[in-house]
Protein backbone atom coordinates (compact mmCIF):
# COMPACT_ATOMS: atom_id res chain seq x y z
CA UNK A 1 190.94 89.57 -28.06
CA UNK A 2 187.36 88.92 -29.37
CA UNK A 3 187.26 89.42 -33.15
CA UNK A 4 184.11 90.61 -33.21
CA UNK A 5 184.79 93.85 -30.05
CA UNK A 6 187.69 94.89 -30.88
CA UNK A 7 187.92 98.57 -31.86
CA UNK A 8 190.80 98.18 -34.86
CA UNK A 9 191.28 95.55 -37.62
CA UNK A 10 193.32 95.36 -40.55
CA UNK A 11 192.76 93.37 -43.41
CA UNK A 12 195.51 91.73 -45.50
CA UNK A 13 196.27 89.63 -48.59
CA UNK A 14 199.56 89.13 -50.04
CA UNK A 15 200.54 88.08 -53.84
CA UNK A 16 204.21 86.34 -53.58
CA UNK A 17 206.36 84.45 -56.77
CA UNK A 18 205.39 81.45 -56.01
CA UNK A 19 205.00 78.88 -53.61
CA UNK A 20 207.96 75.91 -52.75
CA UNK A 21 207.42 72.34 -53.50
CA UNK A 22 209.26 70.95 -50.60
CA UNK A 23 206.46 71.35 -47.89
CA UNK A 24 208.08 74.73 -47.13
CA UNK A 25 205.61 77.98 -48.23
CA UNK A 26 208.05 80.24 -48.01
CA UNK A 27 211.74 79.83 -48.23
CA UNK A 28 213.51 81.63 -51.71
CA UNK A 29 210.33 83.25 -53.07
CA UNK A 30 209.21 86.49 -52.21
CA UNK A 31 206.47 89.21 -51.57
CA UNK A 32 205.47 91.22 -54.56
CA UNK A 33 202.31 92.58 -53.50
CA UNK A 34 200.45 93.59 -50.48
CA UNK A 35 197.50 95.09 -49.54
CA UNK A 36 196.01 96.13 -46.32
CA UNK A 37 192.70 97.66 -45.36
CA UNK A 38 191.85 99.12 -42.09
CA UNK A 39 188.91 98.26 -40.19
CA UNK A 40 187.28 100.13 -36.98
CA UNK A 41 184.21 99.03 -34.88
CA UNK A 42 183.47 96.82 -38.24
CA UNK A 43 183.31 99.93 -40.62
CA UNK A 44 186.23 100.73 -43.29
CA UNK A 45 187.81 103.62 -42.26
CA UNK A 46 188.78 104.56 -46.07
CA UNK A 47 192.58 103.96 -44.87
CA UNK A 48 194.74 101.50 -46.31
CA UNK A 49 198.22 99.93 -47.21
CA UNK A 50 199.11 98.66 -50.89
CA UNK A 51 202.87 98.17 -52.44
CA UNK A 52 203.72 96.56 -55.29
CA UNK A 53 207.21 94.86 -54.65
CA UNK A 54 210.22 94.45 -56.86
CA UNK A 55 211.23 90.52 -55.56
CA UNK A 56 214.51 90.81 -57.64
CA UNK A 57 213.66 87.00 -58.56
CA UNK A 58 211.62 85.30 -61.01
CA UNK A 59 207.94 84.65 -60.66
CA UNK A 60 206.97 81.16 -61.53
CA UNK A 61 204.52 80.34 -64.31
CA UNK A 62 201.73 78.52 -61.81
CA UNK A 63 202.05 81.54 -59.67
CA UNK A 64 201.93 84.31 -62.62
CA UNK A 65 198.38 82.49 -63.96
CA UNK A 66 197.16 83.35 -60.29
CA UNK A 67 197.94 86.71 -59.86
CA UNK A 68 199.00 87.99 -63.49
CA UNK A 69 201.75 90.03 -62.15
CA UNK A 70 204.80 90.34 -64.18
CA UNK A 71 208.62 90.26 -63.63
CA UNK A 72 208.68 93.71 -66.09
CA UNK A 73 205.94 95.14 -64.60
CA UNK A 74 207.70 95.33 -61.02
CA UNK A 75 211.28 96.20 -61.77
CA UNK A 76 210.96 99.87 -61.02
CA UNK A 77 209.00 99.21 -57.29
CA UNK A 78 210.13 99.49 -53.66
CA UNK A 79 211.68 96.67 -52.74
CA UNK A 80 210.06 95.19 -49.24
CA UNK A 81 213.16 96.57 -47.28
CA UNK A 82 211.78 99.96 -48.36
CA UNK A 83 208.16 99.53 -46.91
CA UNK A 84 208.85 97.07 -43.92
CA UNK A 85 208.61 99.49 -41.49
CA UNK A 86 205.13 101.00 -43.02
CA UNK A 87 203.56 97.60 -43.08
CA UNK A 88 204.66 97.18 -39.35
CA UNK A 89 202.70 100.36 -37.97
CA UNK A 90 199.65 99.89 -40.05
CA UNK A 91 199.09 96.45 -38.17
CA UNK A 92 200.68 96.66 -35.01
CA UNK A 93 198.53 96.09 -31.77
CA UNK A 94 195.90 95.21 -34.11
CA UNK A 95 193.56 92.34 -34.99
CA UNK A 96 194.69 91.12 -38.59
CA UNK A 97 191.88 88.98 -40.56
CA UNK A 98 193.43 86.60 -43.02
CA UNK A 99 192.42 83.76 -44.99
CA UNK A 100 194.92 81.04 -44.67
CA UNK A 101 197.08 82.28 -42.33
CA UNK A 102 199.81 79.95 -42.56
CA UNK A 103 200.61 81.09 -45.95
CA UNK A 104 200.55 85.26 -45.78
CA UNK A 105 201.57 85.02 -41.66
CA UNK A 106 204.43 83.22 -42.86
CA UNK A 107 205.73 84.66 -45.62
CA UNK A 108 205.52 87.71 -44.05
CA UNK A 109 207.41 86.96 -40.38
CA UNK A 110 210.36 85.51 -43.36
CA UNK A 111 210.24 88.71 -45.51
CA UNK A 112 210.90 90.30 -41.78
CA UNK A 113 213.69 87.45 -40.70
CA UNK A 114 215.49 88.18 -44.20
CA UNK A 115 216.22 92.22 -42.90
CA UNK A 116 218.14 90.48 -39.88
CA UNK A 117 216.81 93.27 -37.76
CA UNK A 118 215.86 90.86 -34.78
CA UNK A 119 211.95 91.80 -35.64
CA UNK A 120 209.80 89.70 -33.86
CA UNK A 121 206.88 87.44 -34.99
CA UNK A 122 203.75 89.23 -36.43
CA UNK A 123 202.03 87.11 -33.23
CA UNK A 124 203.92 88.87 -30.53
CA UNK A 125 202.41 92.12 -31.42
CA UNK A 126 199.37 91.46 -33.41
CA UNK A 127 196.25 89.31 -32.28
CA UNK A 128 195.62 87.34 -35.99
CA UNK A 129 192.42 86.04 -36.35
CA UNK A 130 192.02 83.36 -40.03
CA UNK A 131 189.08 83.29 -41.43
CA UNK A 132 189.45 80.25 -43.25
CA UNK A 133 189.56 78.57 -40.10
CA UNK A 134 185.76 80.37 -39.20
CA UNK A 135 184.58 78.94 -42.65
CA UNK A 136 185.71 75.33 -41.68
CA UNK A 137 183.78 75.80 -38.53
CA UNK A 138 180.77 76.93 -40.38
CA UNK A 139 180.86 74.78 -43.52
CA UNK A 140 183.00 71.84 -42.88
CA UNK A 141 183.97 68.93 -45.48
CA UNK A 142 183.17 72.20 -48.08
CA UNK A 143 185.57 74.13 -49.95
CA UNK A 144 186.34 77.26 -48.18
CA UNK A 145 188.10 79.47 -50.74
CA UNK A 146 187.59 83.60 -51.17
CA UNK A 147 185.65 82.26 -54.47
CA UNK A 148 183.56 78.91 -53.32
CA UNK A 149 182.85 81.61 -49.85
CA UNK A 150 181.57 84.33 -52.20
CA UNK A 151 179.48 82.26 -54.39
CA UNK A 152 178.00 81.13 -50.95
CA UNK A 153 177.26 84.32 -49.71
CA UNK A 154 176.38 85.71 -53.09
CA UNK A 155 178.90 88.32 -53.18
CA UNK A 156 179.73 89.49 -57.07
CA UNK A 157 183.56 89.32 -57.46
CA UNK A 158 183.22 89.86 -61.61
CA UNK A 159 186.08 91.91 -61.44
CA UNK A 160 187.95 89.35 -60.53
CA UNK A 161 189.77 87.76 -62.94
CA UNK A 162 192.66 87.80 -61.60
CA UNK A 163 193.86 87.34 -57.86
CA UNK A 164 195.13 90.81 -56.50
CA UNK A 165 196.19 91.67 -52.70
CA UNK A 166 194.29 94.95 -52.45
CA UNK A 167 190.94 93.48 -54.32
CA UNK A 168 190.83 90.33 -51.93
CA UNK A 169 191.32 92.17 -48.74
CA UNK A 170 188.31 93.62 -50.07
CA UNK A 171 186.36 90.53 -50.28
CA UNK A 172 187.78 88.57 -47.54
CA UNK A 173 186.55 91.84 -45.24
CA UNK A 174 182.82 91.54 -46.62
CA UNK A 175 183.04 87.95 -46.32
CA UNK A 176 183.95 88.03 -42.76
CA UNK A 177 181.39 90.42 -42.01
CA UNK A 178 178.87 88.06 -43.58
CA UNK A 179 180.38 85.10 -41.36
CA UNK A 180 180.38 86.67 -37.98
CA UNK A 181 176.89 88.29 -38.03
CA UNK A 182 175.77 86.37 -35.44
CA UNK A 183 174.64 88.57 -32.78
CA UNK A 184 176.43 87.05 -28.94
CA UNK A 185 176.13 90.00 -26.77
CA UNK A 186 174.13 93.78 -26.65
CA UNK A 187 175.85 95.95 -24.76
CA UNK A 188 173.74 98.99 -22.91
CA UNK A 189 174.91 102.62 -22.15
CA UNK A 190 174.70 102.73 -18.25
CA UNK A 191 174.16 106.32 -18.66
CA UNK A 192 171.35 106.05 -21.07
CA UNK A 193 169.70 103.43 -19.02
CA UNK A 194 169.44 105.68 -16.21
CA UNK A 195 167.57 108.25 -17.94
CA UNK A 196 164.92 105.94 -19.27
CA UNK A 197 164.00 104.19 -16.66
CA UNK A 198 163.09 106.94 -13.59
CA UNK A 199 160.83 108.36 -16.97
CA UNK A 200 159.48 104.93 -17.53
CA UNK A 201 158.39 104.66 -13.51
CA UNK A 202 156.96 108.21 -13.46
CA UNK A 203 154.61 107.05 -16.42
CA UNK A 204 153.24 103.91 -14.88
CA UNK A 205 153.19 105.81 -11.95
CA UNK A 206 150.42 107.87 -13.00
CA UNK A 207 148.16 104.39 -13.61
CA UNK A 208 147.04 105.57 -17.15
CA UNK A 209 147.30 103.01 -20.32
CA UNK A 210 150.43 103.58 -22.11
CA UNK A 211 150.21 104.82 -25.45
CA UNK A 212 150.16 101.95 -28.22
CA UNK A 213 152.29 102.87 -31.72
CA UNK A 214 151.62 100.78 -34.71
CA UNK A 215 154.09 100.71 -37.63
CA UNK A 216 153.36 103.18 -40.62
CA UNK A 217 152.95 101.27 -44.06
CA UNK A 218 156.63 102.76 -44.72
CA UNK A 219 157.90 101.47 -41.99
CA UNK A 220 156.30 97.97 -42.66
CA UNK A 221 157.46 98.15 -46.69
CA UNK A 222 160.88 98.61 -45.12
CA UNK A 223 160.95 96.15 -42.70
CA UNK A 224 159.67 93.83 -44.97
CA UNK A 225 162.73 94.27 -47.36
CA UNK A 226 165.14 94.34 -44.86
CA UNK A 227 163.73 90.76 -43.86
CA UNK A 228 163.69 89.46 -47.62
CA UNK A 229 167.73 90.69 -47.70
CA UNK A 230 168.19 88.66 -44.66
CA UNK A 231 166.18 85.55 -45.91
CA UNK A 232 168.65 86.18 -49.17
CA UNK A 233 171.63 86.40 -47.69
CA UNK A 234 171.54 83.82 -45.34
CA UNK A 235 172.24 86.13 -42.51
């Protein structure tokens, strides 16, 4: 599936207790917050996903100075066996967009393994697409986190001061507008083309000089800001 045709995308971000030591991302810690946005024909649709989750665990220190989530603050939400089944529909036989992949893929197909409900991998029925491996392409040997991307792209994350599912699915889906703006194809209406051109023939037909429109000085101011956005943007 081409990331940038494809008519539905979601956009997700998880917050989890912490990470393992052991080379494992995953195994004893838990979800505790999710947040999905959904994404059609590169527009937000104003529909999304976002649970808080009671992990019925601990949260470690290094992961509480991340996300600033609390073990008090969650003790009277869902737990993820309550919401599984949402999460599922929202992103089936879609295109997820994640940054890192291996780390909210994967704690998510072992929140699913935990139900023992034979569920299978988020990568039978999803197409996932990480956009930290699109940064690498485009900035290799540079750091490629949501905040070293949007200080590249000069997107204002001041609200920010903490990491939060629903708030970086936000970011991560302007950032990966920004970094696949490059147009690869354009793609013509066959049944608009075949209005325009018999109209087109019938006025060179009649062998008179074709009728020459210049710009108003509008239309030139606005071009020329549209152009100094791109220049600024590094689109």
């Amino acid at each position: 599936m081409n990331s940038l045709y494809s008519s539905r995308q979601v956009v997700l971000d998880i917050e989890t207790t912490g990470m393992n030591k052991t080379g494992c991302l995953y195994i004893n810690h838990k979800i505790i917050e999710i947040g999905i946005l959904e994404i059609v024909n590169r527009k937000y649709t104003g529909k999304y996903l976002h649970y808080y989750l009671n992990p019925k665990r601990n949260i470690e220190k290094e992961a509480y100075k991340i996300h600033g989530i609390s073990e008090d603050f969650l003790l009277d939400k869902p737990l993820f066996s309550d919401i599984y089944l949402k999460i599922i529909n929202f992103i089936k036989k879609s295109e997820i967009i994640v940054h890192n992949s291996i780390f909210d893929i994967s704690f998510l197909d072992y929140e699913f393994s935990k139900l023992n409900l034979n569920i299978n991998k988020i990568c039978k029925f999803s197409t996932i697409t990480d956009t930290l491996c699109i940064a690498r392409k485009l900035f290799p040997g540079k750091k490629n986190s949501l905040d070293a991307l949007c200080n590249r792209y000069n997107i204002k994350n001041s609200k920010r001061n903490f990491h939060g599912a629903l708030l970086d699915s936000w970011i991560l889906f302007k950032l990966y507008l920004y970094m696949t703006s490059k147009q690869h194809e354009i793609v013509f209406q066959t049944s608009n083309i075949k209005k325009v051109i018999p109209s087109l023939n019938k006025e060179f037909n009649k062998n008179k000089p074709l009728k020459i429109l210049f710009a108003s000085i509008s239309e030139n101011e606005k071009h020329k800001k549209y152009i100094n956005m791109i220049d600024k943007n590094n689109i």
